[in-house]
PDB file of N, CA and C in Angstrom:
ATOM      1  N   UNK A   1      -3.550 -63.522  18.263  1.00  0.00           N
ATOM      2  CA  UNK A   1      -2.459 -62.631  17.908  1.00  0.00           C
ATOM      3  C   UNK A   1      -1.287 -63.402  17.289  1.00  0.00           C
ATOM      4  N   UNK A   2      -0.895 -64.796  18.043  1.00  0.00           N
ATOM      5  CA  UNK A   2       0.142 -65.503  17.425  1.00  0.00           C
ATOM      6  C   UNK A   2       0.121 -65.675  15.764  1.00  0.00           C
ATOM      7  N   UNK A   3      -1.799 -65.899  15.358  1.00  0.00           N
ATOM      8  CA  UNK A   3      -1.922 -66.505  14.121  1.00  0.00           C
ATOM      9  C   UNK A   3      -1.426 -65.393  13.070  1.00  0.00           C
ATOM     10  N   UNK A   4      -1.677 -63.624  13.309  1.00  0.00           N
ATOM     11  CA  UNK A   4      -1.367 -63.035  12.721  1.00  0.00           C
ATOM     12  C   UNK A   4       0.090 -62.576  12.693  1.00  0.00           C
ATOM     13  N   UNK A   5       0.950 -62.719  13.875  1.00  0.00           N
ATOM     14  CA  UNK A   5       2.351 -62.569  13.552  1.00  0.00           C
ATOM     15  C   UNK A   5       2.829 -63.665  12.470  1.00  0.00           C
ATOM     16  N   UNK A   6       2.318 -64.494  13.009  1.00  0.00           N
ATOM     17  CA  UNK A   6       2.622 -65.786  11.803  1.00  0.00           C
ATOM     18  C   UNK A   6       2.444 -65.646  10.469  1.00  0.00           C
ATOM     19  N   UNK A   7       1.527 -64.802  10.254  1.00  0.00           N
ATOM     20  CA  UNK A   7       0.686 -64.664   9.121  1.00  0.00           C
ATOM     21  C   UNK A   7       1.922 -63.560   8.200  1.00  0.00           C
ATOM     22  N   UNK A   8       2.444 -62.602   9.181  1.00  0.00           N
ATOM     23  CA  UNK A   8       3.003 -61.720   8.740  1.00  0.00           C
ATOM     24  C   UNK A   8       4.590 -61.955   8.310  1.00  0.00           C
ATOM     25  N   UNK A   9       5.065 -63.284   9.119  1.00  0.00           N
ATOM     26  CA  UNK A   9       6.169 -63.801   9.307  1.00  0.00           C
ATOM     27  C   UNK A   9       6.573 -64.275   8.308  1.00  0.00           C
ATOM     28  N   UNK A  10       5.421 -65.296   7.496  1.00  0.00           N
ATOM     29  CA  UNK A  10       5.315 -65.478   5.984  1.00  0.00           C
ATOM     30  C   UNK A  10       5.085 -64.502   5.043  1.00  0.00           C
ATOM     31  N   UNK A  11       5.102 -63.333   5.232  1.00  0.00           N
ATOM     32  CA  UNK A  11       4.970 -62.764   4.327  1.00  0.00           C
ATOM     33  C   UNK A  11       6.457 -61.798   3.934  1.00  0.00           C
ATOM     34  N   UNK A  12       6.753 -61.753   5.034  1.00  0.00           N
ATOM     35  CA  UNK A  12       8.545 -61.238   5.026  1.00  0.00           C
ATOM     36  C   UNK A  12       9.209 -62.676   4.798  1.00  0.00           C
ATOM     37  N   UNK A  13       8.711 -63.526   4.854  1.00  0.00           N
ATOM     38  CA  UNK A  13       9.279 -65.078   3.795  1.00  0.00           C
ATOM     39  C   UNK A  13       9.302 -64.557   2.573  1.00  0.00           C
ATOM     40  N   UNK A  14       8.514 -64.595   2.026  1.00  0.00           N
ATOM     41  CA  UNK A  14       8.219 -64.779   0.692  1.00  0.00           C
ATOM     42  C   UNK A  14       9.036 -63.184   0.238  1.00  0.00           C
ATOM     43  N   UNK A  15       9.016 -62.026   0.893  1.00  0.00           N
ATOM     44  CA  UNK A  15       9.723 -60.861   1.230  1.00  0.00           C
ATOM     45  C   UNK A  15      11.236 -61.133   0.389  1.00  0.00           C
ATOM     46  N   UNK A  16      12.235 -62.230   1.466  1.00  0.00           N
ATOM     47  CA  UNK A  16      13.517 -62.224   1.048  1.00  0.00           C
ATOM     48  C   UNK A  16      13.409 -63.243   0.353  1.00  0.00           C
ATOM     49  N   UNK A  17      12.693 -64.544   0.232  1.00  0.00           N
ATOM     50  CA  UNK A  17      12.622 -65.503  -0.897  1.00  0.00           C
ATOM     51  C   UNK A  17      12.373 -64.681  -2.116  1.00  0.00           C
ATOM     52  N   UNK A  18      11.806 -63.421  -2.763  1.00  0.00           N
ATOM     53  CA  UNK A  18      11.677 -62.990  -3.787  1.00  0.00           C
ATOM     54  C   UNK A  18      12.936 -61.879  -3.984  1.00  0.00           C
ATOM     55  N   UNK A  19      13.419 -61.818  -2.499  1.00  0.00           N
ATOM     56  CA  UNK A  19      14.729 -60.598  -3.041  1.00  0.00           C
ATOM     57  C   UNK A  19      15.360 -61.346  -3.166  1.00  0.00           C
ATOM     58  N   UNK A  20      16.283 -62.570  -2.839  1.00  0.00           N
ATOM     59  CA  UNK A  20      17.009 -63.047  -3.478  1.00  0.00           C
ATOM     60  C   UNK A  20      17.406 -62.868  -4.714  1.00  0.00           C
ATOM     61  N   UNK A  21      16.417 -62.919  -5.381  1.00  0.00           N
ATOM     62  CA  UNK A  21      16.522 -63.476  -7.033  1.00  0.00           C
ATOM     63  C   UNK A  21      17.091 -61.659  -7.948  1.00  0.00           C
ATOM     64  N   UNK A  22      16.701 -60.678  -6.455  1.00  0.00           N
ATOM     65  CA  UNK A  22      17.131 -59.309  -7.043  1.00  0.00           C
ATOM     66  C   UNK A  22      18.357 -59.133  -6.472  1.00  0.00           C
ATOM     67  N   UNK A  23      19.213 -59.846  -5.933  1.00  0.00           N
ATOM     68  CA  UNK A  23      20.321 -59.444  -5.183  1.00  0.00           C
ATOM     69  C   UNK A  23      21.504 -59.797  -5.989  1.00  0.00           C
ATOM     70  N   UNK A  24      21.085 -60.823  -6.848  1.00  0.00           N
ATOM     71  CA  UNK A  24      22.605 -60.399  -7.790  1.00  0.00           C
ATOM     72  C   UNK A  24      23.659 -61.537  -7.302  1.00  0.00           C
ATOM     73  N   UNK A  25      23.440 -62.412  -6.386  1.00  0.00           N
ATOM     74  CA  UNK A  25      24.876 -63.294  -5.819  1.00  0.00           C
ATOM     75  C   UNK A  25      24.878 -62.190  -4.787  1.00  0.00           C
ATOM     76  N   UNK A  26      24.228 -61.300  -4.250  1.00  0.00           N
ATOM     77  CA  UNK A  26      24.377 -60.026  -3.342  1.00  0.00           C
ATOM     78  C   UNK A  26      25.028 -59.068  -3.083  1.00  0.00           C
ATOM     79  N   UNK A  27      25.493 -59.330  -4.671  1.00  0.00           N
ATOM     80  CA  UNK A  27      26.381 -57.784  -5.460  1.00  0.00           C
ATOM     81  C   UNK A  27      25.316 -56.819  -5.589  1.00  0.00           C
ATOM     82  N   UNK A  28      24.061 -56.676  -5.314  1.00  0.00           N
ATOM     83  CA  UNK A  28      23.380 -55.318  -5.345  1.00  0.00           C
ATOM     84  C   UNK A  28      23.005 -55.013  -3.878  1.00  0.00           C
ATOM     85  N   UNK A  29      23.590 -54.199  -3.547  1.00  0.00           N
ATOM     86  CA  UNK A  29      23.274 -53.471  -2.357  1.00  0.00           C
ATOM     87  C   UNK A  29      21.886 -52.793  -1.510  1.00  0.00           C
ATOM     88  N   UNK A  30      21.130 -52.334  -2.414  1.00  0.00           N
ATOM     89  CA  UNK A  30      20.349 -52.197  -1.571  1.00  0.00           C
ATOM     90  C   UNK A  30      19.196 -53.033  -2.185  1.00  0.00           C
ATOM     91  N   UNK A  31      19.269 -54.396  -2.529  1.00  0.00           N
ATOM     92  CA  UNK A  31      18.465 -55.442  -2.758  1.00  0.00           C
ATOM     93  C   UNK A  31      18.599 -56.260  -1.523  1.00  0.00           C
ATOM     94  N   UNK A  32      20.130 -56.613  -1.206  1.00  0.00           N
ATOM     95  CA  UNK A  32      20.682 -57.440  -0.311  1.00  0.00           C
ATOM     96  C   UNK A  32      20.397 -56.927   0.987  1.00  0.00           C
ATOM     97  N   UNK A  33      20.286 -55.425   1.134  1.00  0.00           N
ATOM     98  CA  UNK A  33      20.223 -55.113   2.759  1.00  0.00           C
ATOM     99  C   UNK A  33      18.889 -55.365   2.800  1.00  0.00           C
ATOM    100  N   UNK A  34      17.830 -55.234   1.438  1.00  0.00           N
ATOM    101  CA  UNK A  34      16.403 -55.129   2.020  1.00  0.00           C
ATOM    102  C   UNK A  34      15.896 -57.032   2.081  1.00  0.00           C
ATOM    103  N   UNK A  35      16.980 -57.480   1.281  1.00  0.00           N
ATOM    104  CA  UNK A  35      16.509 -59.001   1.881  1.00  0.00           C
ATOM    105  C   UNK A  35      16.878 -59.641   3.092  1.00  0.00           C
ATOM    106  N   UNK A  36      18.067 -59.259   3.301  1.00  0.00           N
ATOM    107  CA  UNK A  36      18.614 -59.763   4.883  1.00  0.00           C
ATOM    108  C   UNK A  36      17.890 -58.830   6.327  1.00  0.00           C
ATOM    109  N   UNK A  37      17.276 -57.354   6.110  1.00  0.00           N
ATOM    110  CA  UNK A  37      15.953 -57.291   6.953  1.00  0.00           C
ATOM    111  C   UNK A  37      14.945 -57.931   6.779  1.00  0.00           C
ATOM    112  N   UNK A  38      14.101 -58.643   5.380  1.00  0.00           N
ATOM    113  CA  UNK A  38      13.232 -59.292   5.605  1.00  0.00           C
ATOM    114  C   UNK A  38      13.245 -60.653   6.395  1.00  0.00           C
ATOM    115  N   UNK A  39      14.743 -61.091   6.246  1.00  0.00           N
ATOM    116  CA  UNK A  39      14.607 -62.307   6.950  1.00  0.00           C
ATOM    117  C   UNK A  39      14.803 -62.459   8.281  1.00  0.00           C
ATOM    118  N   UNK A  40      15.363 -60.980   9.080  1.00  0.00           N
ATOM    119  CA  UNK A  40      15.530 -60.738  10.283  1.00  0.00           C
ATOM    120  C   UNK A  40      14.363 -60.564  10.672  1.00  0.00           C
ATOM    121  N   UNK A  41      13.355 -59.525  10.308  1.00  0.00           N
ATOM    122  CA  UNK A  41      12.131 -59.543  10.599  1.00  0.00           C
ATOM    123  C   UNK A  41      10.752 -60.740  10.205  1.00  0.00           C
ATOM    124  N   UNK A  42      11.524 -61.975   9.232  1.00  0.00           N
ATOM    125  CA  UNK A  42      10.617 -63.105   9.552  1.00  0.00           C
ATOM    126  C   UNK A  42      10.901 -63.581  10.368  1.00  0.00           C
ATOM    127  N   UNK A  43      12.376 -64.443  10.745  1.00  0.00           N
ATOM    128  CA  UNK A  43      12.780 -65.417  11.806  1.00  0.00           C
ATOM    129  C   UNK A  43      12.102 -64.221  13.370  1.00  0.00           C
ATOM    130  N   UNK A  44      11.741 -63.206  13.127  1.00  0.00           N
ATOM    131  CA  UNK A  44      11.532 -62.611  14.681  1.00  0.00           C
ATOM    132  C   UNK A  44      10.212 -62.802  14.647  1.00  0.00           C
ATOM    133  N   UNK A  45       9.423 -62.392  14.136  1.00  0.00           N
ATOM    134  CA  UNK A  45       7.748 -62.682  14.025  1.00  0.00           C
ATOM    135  C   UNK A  45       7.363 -64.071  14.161  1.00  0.00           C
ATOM    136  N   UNK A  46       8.302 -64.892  13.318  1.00  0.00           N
ATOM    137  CA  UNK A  46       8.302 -66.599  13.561  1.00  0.00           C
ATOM    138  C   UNK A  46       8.411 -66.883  15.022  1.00  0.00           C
ATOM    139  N   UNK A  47       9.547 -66.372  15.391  1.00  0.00           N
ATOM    140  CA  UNK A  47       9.815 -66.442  16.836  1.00  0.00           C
ATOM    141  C   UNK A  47       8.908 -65.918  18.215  1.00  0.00           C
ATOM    142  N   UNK A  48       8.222 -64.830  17.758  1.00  0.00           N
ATOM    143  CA  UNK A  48       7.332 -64.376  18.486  1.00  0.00           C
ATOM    144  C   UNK A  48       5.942 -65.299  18.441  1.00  0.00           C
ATOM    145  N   UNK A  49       5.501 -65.795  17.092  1.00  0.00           N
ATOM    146  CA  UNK A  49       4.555 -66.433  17.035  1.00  0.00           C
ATOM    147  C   UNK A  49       5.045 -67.770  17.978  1.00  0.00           C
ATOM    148  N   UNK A  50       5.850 -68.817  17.987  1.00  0.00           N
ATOM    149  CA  UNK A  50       6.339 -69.871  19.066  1.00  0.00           C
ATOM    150  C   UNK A  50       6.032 -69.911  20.309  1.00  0.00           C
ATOM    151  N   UNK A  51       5.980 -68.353  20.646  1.00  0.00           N
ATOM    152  CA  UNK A  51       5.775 -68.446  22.074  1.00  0.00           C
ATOM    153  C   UNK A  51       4.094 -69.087  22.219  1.00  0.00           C
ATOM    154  N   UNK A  52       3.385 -68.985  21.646  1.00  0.00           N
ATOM    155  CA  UNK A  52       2.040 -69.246  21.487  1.00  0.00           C
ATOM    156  C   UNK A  52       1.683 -70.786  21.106  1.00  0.00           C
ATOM    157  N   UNK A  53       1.991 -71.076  19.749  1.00  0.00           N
ATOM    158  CA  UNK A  53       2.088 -71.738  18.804  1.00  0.00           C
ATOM    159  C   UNK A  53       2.466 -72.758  18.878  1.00  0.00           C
ATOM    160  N   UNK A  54       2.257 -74.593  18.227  1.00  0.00           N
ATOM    161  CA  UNK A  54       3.113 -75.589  18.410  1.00  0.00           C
ATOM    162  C   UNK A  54       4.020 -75.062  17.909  1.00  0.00           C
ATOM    163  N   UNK A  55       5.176 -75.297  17.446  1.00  0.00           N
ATOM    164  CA  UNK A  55       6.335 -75.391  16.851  1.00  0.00           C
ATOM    165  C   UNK A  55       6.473 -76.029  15.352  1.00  0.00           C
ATOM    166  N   UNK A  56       5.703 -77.395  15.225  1.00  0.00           N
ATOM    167  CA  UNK A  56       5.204 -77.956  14.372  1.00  0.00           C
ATOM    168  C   UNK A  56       4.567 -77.199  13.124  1.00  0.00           C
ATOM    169  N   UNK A  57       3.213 -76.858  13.994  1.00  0.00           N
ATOM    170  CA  UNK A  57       1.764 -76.172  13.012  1.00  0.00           C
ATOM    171  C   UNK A  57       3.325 -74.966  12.875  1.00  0.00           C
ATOM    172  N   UNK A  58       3.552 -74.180  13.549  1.00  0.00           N
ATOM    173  CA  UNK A  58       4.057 -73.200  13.084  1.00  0.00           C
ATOM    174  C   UNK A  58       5.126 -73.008  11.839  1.00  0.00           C
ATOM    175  N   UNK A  59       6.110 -73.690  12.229  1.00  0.00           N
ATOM    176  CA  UNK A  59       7.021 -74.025  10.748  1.00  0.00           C
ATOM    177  C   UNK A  59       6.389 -74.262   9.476  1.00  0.00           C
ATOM    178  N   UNK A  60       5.393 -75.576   9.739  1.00  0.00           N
ATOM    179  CA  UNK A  60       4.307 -75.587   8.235  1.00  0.00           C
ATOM    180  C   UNK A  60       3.937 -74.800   7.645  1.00  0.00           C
ATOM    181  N   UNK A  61       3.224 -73.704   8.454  1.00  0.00           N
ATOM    182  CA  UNK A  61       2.127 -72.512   8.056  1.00  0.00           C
ATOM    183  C   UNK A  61       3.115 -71.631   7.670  1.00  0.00           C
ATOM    184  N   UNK A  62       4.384 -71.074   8.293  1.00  0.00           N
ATOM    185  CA  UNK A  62       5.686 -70.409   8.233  1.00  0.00           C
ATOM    186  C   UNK A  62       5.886 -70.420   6.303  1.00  0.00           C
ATOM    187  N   UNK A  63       6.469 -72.007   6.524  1.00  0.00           N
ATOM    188  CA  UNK A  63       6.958 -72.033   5.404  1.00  0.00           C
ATOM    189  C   UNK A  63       5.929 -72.345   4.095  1.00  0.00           C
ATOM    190  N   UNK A  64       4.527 -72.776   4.293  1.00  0.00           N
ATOM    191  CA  UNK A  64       4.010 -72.981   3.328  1.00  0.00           C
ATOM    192  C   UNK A  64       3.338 -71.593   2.940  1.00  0.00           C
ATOM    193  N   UNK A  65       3.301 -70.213   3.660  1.00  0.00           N
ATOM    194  CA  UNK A  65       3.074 -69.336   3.526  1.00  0.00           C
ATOM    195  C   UNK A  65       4.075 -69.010   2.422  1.00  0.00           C
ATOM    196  N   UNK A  66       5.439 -69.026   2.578  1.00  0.00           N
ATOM    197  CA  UNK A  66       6.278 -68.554   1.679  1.00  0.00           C
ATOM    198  C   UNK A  66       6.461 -68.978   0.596  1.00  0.00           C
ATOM    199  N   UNK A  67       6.329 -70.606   0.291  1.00  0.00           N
ATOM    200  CA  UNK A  67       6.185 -71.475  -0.730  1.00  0.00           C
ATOM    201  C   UNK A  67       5.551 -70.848  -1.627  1.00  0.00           C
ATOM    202  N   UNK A  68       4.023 -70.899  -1.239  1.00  0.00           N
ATOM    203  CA  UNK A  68       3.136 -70.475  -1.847  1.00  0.00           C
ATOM    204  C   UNK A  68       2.594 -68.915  -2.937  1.00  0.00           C
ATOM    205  N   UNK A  69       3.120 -67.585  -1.913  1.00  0.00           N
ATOM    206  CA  UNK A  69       3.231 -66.878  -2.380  1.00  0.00           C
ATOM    207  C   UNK A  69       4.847 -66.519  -2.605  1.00  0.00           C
ATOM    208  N   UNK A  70       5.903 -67.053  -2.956  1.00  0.00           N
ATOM    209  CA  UNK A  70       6.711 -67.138  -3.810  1.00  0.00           C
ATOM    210  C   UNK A  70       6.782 -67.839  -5.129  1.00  0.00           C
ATOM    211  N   UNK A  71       5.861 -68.981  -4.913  1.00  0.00           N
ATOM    212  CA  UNK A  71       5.347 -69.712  -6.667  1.00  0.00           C
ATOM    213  C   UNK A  71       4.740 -68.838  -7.269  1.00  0.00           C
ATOM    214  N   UNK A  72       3.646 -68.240  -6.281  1.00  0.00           N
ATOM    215  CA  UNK A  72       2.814 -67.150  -7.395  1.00  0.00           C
ATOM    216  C   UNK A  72       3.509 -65.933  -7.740  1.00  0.00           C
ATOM    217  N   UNK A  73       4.503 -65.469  -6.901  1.00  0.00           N
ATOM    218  CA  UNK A  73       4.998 -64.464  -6.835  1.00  0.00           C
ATOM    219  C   UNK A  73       5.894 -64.600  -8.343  1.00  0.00           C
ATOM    220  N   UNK A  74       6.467 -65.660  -8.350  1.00  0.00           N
ATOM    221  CA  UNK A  74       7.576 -66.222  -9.651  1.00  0.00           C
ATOM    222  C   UNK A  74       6.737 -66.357 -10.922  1.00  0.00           C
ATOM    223  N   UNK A  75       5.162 -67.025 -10.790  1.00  0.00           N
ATOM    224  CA  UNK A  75       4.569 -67.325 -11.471  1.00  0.00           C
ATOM    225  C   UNK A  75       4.831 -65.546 -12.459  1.00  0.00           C
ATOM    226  N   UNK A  76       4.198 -64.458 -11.168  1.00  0.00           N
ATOM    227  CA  UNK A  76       3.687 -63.292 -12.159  1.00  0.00           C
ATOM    228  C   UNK A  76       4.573 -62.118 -12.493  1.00  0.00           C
ATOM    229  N   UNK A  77       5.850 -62.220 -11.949  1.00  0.00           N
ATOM    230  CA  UNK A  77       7.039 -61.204 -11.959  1.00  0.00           C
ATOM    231  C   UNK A  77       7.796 -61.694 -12.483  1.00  0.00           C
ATOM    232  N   UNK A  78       8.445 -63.279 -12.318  1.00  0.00           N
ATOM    233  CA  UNK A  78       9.688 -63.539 -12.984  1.00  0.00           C
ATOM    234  C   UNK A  78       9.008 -64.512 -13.948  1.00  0.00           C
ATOM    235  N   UNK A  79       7.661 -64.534 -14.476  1.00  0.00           N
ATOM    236  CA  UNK A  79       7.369 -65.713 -15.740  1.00  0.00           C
ATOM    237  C   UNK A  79       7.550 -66.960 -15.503  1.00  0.00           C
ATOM    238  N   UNK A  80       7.633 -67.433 -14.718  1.00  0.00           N
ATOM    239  CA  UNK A  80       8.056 -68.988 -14.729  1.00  0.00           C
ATOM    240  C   UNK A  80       6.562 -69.582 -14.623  1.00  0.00           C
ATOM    241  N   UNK A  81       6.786 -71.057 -15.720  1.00  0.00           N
ATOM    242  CA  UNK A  81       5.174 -71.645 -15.855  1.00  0.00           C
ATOM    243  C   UNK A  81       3.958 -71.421 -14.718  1.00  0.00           C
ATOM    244  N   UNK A  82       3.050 -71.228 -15.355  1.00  0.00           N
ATOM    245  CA  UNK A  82       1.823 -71.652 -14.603  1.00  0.00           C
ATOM    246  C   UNK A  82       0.749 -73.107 -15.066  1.00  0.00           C
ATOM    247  N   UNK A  83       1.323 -74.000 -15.452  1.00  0.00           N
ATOM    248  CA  UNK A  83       0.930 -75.429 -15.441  1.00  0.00           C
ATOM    249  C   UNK A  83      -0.199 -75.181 -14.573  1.00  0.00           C
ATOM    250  N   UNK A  84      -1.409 -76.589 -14.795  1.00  0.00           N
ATOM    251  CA  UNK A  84      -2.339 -76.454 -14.390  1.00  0.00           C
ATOM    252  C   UNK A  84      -1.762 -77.641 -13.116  1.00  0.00           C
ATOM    253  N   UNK A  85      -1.180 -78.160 -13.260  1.00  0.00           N
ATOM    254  CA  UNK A  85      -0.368 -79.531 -12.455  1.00  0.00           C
ATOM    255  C   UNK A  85       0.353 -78.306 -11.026  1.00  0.00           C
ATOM    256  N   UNK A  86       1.054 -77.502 -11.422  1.00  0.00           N
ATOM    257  CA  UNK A  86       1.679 -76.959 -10.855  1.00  0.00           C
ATOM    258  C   UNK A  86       0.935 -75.948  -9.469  1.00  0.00           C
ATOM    259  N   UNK A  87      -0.304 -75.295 -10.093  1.00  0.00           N
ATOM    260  CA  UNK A  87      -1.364 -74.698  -9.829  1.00  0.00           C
ATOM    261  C   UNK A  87      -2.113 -75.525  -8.930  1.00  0.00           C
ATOM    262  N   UNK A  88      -2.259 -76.889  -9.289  1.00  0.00           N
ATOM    263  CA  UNK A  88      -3.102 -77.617  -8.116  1.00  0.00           C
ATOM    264  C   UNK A  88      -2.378 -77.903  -6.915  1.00  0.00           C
ATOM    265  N   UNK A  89      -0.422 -78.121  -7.351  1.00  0.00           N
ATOM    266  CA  UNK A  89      -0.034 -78.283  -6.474  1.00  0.00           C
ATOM    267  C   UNK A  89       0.065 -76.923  -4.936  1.00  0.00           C
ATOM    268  N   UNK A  90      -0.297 -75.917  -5.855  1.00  0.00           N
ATOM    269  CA  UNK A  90      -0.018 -74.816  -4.818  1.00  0.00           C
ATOM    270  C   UNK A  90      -1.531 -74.711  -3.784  1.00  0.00           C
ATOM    271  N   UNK A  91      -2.360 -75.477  -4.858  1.00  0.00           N
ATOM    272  CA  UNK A  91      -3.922 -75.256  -4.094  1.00  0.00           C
ATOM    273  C   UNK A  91      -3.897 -75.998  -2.881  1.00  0.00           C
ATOM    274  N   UNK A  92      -3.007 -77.450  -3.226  1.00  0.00           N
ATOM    275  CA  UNK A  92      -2.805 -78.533  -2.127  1.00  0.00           C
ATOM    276  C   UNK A  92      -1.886 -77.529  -1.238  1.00  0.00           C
ATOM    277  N   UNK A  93      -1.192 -77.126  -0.992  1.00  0.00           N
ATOM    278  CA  UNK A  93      -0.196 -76.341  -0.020  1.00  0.00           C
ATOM    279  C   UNK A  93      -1.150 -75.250   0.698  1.00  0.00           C
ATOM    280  N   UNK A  94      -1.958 -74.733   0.161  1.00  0.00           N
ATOM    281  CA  UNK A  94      -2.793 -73.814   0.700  1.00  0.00           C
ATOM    282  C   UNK A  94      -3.825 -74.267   1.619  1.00  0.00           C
ATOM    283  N   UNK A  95      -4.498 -75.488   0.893  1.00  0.00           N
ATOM    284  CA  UNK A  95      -5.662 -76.469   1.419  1.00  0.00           C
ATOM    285  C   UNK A  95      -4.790 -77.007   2.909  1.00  0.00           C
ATOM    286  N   UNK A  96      -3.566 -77.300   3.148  1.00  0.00           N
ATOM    287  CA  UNK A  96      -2.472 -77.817   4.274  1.00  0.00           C
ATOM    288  C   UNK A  96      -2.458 -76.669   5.241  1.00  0.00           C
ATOM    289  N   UNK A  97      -1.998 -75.551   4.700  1.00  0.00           N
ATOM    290  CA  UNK A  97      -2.621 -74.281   5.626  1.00  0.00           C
ATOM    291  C   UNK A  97      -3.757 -74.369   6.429  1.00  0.00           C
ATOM    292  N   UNK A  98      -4.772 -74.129   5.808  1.00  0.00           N
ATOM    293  CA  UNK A  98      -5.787 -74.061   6.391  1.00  0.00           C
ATOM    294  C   UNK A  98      -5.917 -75.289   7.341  1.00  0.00           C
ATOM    295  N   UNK A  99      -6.140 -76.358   6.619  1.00  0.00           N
ATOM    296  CA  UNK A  99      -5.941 -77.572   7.853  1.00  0.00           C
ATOM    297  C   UNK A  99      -5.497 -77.428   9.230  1.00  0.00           C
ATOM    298  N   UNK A 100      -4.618 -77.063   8.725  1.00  0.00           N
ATOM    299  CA  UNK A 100      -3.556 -76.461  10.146  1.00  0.00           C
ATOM    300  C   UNK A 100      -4.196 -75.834  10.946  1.00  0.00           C
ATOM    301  N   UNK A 101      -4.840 -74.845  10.207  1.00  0.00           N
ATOM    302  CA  UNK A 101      -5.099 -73.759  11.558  1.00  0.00           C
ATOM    303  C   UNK A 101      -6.437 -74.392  11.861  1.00  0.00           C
ATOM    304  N   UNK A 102      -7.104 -74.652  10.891  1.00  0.00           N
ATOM    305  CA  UNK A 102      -8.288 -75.889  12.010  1.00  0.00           C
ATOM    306  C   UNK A 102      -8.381 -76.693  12.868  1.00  0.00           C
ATOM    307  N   UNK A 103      -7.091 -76.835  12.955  1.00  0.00           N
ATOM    308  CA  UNK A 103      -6.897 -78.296  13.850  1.00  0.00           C
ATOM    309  C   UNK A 103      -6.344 -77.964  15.054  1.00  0.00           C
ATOM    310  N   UNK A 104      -5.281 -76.640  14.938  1.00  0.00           N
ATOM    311  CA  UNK A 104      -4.470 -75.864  15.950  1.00  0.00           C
ATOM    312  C   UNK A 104      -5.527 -75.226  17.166  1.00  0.00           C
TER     313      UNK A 104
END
C-alpha cells in the first residue's frame, strides 16, 4: 500500500511542478489554488507513504517520479527539446526507480 501512495504522491509532484509554469508568478488564481492543493496532497501521501517506507528509497522514488514525468510532461505541452542525450537521461532516472523498489 505504501508503494502506491508513493506512487500517487509523485504524481501530485509532477501535478504542481507542471502548475507552476500555469500560475503566472501566482497571479492566476485558480492555477495557484490548484497547485498549492497538489502539493498539499503530495507532501501528505509522501508522508503517509514514510510511515512504511525508508525515508531514503522514499524521497528518491518521490522525487524521481516527478522529475521524470515533468521532463516528459515539458517535453509534450510546453515544447522544450527532446534530445536523444536528454531522453537517455530520463531512461537512467526511471531505470533508479525501479532499482529502488527492487532492493526496498
Amino acid at each position: 500500500m505504501a508503494w502506491i501512495l508513493l506512487f500517487f504522491a509523485g504524481l501530485f509532484e509532477i501535478g504542481w511542478a507542471i502548475g507552476l509554469k500555469y500560475t503566472d508568478g501566482f497571479s492566476r488564481l485558480t492555477p495557484s489554488l490548484l497547485t498549492v492543493a497538489s502539493m498539499i496532497v503530495s507532501l501528505g501521501l509522501l508522508g503517509l507513504a514514510l510511515k512504511t517506507l525508508p525515508v531514503g528509497t522514499a524521497y528518491a522514488v518521490w522525487t524521481g517520479i516527478g522529475t521524470v514525468g515533468t521532463a516528459l510532461l515539458g517535453i509534450w505541452l510546453l515544447g522544450e527539446p527532446a534530445t536523444a542525450l536528454r531522453l537517455a537521461c530520463i531512461g537512467l532516472i526511471v531505470a533508479g526507480i525501479v532499482g529502488l523498489k527492487l532492493v526496498a
